[in-house]
PDB file of N, CA and C in Angstrom:
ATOM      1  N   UNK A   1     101.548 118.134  92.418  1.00  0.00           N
ATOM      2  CA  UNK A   1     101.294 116.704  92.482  1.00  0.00           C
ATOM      3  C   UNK A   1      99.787 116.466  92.468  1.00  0.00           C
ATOM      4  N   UNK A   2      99.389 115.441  91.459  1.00  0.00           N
ATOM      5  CA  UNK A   2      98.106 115.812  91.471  1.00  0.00           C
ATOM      6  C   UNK A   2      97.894 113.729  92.041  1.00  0.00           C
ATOM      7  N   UNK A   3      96.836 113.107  92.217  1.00  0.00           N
ATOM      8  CA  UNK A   3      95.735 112.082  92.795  1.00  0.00           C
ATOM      9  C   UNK A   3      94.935 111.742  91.926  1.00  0.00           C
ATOM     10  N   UNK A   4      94.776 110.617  91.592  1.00  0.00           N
ATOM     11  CA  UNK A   4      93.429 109.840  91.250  1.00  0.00           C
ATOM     12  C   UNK A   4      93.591 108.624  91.576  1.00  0.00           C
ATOM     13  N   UNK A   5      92.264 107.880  91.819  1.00  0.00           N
ATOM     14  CA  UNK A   5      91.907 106.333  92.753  1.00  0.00           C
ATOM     15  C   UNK A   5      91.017 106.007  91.523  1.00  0.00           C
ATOM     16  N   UNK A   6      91.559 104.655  91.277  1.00  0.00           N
ATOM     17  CA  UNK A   6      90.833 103.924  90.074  1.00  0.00           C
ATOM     18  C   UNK A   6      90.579 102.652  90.633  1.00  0.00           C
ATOM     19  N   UNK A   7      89.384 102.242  90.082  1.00  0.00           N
ATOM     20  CA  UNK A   7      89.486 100.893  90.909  1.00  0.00           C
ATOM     21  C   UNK A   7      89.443  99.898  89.141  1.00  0.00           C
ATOM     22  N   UNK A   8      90.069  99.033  89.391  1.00  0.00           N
ATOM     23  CA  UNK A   8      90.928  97.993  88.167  1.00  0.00           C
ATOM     24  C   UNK A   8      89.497  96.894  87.978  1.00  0.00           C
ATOM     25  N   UNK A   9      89.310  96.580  86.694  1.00  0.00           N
ATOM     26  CA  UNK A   9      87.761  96.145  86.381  1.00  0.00           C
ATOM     27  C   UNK A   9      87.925  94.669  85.505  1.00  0.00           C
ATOM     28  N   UNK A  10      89.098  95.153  85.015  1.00  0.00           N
ATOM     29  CA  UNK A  10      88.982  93.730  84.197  1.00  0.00           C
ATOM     30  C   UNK A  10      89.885  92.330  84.883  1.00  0.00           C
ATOM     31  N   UNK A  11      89.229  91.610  84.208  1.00  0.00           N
ATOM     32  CA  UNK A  11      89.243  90.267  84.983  1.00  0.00           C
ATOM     33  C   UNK A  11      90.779  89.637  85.306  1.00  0.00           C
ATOM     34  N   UNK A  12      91.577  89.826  85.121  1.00  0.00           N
ATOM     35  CA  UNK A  12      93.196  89.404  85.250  1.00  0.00           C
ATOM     36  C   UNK A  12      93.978  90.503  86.055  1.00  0.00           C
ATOM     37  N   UNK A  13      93.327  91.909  86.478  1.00  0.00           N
ATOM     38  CA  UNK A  13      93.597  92.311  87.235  1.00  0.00           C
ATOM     39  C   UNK A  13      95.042  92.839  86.272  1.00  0.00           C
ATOM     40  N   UNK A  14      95.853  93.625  87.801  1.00  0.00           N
ATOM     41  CA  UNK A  14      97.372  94.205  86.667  1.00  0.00           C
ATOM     42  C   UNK A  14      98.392  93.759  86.753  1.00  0.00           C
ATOM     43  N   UNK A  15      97.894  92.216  85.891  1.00  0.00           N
ATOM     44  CA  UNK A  15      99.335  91.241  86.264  1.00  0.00           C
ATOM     45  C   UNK A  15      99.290  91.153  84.040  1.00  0.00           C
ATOM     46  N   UNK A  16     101.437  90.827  84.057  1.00  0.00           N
ATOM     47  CA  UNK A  16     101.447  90.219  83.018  1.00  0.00           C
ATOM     48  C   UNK A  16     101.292  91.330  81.607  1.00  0.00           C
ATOM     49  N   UNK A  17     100.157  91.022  81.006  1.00  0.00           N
ATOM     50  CA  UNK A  17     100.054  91.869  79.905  1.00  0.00           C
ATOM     51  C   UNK A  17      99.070  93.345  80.002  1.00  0.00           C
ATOM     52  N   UNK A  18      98.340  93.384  80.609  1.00  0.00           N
ATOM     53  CA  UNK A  18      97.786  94.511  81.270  1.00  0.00           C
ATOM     54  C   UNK A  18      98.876  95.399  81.748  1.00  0.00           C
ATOM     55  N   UNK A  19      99.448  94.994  82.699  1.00  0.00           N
ATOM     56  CA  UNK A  19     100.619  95.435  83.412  1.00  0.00           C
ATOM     57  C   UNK A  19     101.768  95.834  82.528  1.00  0.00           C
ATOM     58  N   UNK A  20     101.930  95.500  81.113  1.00  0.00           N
ATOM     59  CA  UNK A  20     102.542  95.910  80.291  1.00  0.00           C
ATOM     60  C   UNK A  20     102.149  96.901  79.916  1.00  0.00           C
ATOM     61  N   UNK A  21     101.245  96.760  79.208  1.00  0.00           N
ATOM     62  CA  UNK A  21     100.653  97.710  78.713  1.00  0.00           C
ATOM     63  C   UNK A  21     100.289  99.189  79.574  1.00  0.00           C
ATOM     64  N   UNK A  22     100.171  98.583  81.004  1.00  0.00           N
ATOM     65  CA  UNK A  22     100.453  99.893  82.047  1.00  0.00           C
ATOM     66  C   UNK A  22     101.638 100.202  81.801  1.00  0.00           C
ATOM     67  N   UNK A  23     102.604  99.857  82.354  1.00  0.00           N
ATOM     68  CA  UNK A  23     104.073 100.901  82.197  1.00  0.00           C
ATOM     69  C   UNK A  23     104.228 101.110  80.861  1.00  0.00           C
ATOM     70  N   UNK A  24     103.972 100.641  79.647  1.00  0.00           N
ATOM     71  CA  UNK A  24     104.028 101.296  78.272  1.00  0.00           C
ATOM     72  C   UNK A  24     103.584 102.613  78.220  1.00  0.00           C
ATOM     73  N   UNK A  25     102.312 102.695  78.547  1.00  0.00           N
ATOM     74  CA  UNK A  25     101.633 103.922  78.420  1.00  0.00           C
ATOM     75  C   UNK A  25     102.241 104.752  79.182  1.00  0.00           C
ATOM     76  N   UNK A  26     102.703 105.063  80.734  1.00  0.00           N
ATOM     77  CA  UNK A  26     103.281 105.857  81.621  1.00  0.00           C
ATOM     78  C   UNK A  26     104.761 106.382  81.142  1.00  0.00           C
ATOM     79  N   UNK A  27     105.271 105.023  80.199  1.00  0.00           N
ATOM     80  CA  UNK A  27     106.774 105.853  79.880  1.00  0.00           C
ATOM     81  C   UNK A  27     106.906 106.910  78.934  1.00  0.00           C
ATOM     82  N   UNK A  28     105.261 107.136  78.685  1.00  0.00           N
ATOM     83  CA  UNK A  28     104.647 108.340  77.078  1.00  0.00           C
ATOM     84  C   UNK A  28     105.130 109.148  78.233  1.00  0.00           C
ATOM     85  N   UNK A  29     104.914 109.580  79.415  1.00  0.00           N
ATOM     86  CA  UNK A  29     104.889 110.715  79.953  1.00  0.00           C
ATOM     87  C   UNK A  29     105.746 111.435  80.824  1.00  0.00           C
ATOM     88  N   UNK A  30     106.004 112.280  80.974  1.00  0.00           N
ATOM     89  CA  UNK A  30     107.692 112.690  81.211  1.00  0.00           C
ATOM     90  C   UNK A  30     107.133 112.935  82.733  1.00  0.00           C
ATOM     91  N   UNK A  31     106.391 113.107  83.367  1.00  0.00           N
ATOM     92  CA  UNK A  31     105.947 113.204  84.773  1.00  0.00           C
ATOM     93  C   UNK A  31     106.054 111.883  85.299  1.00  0.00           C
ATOM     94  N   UNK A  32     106.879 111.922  87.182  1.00  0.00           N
ATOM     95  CA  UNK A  32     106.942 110.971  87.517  1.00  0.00           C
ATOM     96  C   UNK A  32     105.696 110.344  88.133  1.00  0.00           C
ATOM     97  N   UNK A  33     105.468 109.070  87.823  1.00  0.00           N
ATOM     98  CA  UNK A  33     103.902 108.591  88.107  1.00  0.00           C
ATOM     99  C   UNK A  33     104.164 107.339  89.174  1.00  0.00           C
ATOM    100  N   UNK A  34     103.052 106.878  90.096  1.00  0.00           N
ATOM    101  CA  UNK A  34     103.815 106.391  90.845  1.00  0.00           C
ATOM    102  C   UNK A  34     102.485 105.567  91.364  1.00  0.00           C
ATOM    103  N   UNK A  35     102.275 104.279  91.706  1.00  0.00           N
ATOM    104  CA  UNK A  35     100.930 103.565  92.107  1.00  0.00           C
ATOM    105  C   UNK A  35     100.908 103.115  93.641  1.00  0.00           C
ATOM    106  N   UNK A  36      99.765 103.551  94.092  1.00  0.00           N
ATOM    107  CA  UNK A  36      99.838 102.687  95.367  1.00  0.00           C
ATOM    108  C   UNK A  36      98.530 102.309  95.722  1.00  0.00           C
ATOM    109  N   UNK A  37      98.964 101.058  96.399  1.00  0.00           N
ATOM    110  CA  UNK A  37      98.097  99.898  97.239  1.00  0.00           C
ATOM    111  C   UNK A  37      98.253 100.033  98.993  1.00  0.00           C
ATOM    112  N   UNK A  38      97.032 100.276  99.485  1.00  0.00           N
ATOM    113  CA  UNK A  38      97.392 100.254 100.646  1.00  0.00           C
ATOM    114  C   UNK A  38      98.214 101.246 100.992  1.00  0.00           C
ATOM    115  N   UNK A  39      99.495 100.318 101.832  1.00  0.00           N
ATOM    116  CA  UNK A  39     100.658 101.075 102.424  1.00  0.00           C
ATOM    117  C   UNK A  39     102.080 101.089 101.408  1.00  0.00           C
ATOM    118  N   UNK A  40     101.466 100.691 100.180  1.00  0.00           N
ATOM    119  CA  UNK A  40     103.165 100.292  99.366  1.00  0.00           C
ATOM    120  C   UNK A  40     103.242 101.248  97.972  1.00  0.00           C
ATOM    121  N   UNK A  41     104.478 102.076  97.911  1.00  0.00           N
ATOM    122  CA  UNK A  41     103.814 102.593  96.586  1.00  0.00           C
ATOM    123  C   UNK A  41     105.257 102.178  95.799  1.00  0.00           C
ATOM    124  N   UNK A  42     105.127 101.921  94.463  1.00  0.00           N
ATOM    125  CA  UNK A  42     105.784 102.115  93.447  1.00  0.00           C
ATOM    126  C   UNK A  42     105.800 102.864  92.243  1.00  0.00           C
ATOM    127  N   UNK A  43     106.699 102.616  91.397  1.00  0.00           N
ATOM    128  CA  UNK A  43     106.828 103.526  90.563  1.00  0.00           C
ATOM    129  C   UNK A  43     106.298 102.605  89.319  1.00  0.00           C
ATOM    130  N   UNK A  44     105.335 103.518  88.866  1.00  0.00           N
ATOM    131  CA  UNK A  44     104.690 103.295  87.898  1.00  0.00           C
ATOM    132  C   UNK A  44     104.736 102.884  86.442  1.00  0.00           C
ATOM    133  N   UNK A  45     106.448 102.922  86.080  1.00  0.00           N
ATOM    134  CA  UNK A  45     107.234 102.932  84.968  1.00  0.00           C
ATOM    135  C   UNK A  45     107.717 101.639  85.129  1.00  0.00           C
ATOM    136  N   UNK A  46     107.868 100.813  86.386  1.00  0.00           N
ATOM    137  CA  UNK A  46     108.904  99.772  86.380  1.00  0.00           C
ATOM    138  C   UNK A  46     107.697  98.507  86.594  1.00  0.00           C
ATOM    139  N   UNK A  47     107.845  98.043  85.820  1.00  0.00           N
ATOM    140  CA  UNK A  47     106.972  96.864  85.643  1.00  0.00           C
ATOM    141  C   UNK A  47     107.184  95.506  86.806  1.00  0.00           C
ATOM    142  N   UNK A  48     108.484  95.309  86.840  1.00  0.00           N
ATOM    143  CA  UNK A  48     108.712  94.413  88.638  1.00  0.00           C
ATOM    144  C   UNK A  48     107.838  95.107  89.710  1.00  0.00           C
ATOM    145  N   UNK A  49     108.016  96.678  89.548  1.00  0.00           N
ATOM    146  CA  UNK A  49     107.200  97.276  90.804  1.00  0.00           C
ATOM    147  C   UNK A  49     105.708  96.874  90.567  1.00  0.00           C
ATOM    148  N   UNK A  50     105.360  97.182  89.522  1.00  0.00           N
ATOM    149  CA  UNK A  50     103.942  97.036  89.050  1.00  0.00           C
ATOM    150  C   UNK A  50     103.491  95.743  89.693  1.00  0.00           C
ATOM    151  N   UNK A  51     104.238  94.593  89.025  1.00  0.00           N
ATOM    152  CA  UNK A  51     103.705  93.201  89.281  1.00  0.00           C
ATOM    153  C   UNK A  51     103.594  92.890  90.577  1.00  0.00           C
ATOM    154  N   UNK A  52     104.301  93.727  91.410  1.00  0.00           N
ATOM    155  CA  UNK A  52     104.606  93.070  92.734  1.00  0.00           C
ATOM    156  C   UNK A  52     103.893  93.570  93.484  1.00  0.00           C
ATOM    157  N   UNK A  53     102.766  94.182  93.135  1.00  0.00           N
ATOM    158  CA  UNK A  53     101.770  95.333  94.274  1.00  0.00           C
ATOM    159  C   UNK A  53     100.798  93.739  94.297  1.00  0.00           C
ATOM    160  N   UNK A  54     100.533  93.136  93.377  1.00  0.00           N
ATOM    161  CA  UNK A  54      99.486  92.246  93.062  1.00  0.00           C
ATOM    162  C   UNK A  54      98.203  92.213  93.207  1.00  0.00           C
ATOM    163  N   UNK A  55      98.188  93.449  92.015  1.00  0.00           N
ATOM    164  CA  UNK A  55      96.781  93.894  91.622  1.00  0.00           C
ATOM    165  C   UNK A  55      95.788  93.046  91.214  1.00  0.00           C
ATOM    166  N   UNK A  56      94.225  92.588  91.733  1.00  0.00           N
ATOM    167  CA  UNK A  56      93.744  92.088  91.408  1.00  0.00           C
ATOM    168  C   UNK A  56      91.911  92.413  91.020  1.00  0.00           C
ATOM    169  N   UNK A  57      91.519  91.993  90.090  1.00  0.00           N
ATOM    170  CA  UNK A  57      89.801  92.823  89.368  1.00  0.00           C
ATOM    171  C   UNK A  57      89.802  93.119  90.882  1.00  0.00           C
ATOM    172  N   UNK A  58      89.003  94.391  91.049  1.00  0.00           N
ATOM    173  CA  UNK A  58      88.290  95.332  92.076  1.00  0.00           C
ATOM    174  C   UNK A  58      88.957  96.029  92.893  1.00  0.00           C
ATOM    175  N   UNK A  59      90.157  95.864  93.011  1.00  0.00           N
ATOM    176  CA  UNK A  59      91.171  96.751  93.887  1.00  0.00           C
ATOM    177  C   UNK A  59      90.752  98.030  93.657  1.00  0.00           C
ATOM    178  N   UNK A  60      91.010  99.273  94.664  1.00  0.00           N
ATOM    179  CA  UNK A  60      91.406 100.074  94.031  1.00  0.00           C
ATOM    180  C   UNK A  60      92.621 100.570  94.501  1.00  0.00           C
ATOM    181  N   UNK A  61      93.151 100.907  93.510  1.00  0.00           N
ATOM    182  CA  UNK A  61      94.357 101.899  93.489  1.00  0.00           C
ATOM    183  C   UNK A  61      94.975 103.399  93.895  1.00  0.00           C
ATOM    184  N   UNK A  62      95.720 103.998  93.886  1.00  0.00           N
ATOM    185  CA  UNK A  62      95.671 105.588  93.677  1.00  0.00           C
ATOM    186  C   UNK A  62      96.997 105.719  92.875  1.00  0.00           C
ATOM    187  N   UNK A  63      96.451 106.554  91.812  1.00  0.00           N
ATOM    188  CA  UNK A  63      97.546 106.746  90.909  1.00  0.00           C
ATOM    189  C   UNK A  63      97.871 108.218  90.545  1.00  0.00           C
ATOM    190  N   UNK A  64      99.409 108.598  91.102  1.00  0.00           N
ATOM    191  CA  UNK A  64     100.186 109.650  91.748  1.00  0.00           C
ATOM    192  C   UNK A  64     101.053 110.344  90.638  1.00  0.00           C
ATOM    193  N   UNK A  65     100.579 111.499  90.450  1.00  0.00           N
ATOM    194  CA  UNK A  65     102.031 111.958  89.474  1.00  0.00           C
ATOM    195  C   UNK A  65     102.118 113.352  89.441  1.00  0.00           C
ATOM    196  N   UNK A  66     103.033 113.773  89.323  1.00  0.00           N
ATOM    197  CA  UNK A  66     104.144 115.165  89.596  1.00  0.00           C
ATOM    198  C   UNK A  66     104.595 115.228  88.681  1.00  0.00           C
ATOM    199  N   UNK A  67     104.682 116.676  87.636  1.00  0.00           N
ATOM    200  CA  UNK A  67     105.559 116.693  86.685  1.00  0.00           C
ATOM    201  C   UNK A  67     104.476 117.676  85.781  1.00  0.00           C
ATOM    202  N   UNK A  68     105.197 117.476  84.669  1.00  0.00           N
ATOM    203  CA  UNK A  68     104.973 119.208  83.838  1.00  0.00           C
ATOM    204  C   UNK A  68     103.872 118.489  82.765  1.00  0.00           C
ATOM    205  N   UNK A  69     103.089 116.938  82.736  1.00  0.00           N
ATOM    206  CA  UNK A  69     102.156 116.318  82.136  1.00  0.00           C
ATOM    207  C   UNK A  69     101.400 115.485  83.016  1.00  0.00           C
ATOM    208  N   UNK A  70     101.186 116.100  84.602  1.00  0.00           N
ATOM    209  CA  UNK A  70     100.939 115.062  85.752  1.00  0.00           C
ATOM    210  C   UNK A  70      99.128 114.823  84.944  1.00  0.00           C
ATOM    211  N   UNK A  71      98.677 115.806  84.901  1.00  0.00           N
ATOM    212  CA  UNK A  71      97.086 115.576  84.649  1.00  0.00           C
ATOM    213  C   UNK A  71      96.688 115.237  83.196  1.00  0.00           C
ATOM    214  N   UNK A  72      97.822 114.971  81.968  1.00  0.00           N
ATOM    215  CA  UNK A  72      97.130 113.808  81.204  1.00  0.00           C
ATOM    216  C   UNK A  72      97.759 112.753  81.471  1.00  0.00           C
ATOM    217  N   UNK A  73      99.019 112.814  82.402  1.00  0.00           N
ATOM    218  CA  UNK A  73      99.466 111.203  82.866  1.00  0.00           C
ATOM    219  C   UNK A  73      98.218 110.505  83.491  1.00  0.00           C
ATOM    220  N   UNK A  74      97.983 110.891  84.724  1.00  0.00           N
ATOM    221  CA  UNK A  74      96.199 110.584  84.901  1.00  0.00           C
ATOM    222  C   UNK A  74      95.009 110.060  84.192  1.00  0.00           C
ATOM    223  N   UNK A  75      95.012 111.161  83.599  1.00  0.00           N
ATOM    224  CA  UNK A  75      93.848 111.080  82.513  1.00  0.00           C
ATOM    225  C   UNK A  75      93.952 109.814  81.628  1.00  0.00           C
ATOM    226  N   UNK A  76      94.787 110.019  80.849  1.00  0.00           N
ATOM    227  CA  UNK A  76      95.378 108.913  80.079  1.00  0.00           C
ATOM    228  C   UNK A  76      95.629 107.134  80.779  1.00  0.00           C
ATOM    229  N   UNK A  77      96.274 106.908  82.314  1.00  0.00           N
ATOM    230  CA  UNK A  77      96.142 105.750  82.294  1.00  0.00           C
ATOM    231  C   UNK A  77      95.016 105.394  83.063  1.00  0.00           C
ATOM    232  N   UNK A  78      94.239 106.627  83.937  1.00  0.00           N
ATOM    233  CA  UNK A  78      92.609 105.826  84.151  1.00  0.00           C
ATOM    234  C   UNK A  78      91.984 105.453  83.062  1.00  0.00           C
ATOM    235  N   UNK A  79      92.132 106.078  81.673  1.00  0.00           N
ATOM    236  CA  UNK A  79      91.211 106.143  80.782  1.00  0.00           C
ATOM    237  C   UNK A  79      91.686 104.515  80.209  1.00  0.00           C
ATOM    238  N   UNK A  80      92.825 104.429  80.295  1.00  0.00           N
ATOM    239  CA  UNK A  80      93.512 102.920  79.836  1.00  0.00           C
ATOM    240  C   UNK A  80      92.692 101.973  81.009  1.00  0.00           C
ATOM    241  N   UNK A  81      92.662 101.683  82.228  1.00  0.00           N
ATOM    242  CA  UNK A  81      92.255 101.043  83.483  1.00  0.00           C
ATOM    243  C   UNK A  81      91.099 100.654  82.567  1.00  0.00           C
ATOM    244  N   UNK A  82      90.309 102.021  83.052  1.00  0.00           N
ATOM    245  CA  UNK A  82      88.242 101.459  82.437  1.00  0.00           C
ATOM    246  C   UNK A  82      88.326 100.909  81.552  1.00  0.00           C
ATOM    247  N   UNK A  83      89.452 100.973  80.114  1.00  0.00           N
ATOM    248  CA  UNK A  83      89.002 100.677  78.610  1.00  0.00           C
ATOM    249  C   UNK A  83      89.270  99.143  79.111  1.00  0.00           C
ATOM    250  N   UNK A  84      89.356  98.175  80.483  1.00  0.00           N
ATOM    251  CA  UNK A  84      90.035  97.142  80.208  1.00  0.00           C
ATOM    252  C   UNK A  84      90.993  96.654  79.870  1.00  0.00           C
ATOM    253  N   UNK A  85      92.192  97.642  79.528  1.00  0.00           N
ATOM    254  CA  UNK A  85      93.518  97.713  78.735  1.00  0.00           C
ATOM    255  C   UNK A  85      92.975  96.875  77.447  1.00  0.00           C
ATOM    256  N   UNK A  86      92.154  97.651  76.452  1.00  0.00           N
ATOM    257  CA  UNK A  86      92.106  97.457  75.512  1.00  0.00           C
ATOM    258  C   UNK A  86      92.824  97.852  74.504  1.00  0.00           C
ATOM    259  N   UNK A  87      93.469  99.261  74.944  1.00  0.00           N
ATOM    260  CA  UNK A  87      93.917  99.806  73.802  1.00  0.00           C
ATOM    261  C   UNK A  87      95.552  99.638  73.772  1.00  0.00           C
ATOM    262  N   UNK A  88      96.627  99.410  73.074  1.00  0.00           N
ATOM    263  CA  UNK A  88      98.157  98.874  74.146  1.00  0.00           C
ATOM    264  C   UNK A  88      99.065 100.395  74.047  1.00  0.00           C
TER     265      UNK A  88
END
């Protein structure tokens, strides 16, 4: 099980279409990935979970995953976070 803490930069935070585009990218990866705020964690694939942490610009996060692609699951959606969810 591997850890990384991202802190979320762009301005709408990970509500809506960002937040799409988060669980899009996570369902590329066969490792279970999993986000948490605080004291609450969800699963990273389910977009109700996503919305409902109510991520907003500057939070940071920690984003959790286990599995046989845990460290480009990582890699891959911090690298999505910084780009601003530019890329979908």
């Amino acid at each position: 099980m591997k850890t990384r803490e991202v802190v979320i930069t762009n301005a709408s935070g990970l509500h809506a279409r960002p937040a799409t585009f988060f669980i899009q990218k996570a369902n590329t990866y066969k490792s279970t990935i999993w986000v948490e705020k605080e004291d609450r964690k969800v699963n990273a694939k389910s977009l109700l979970g996503v919305l409902s942490l109510g991520i907003a610009k500057g939070m940071t996060i920690t984003l959790i995953a286990e599995g046989p692609d845990e460290n480009e699951a990582l890699a891959g959606l911090a690298a999505l976070i910084d780009s601003g969810f530019v890329e979908a």
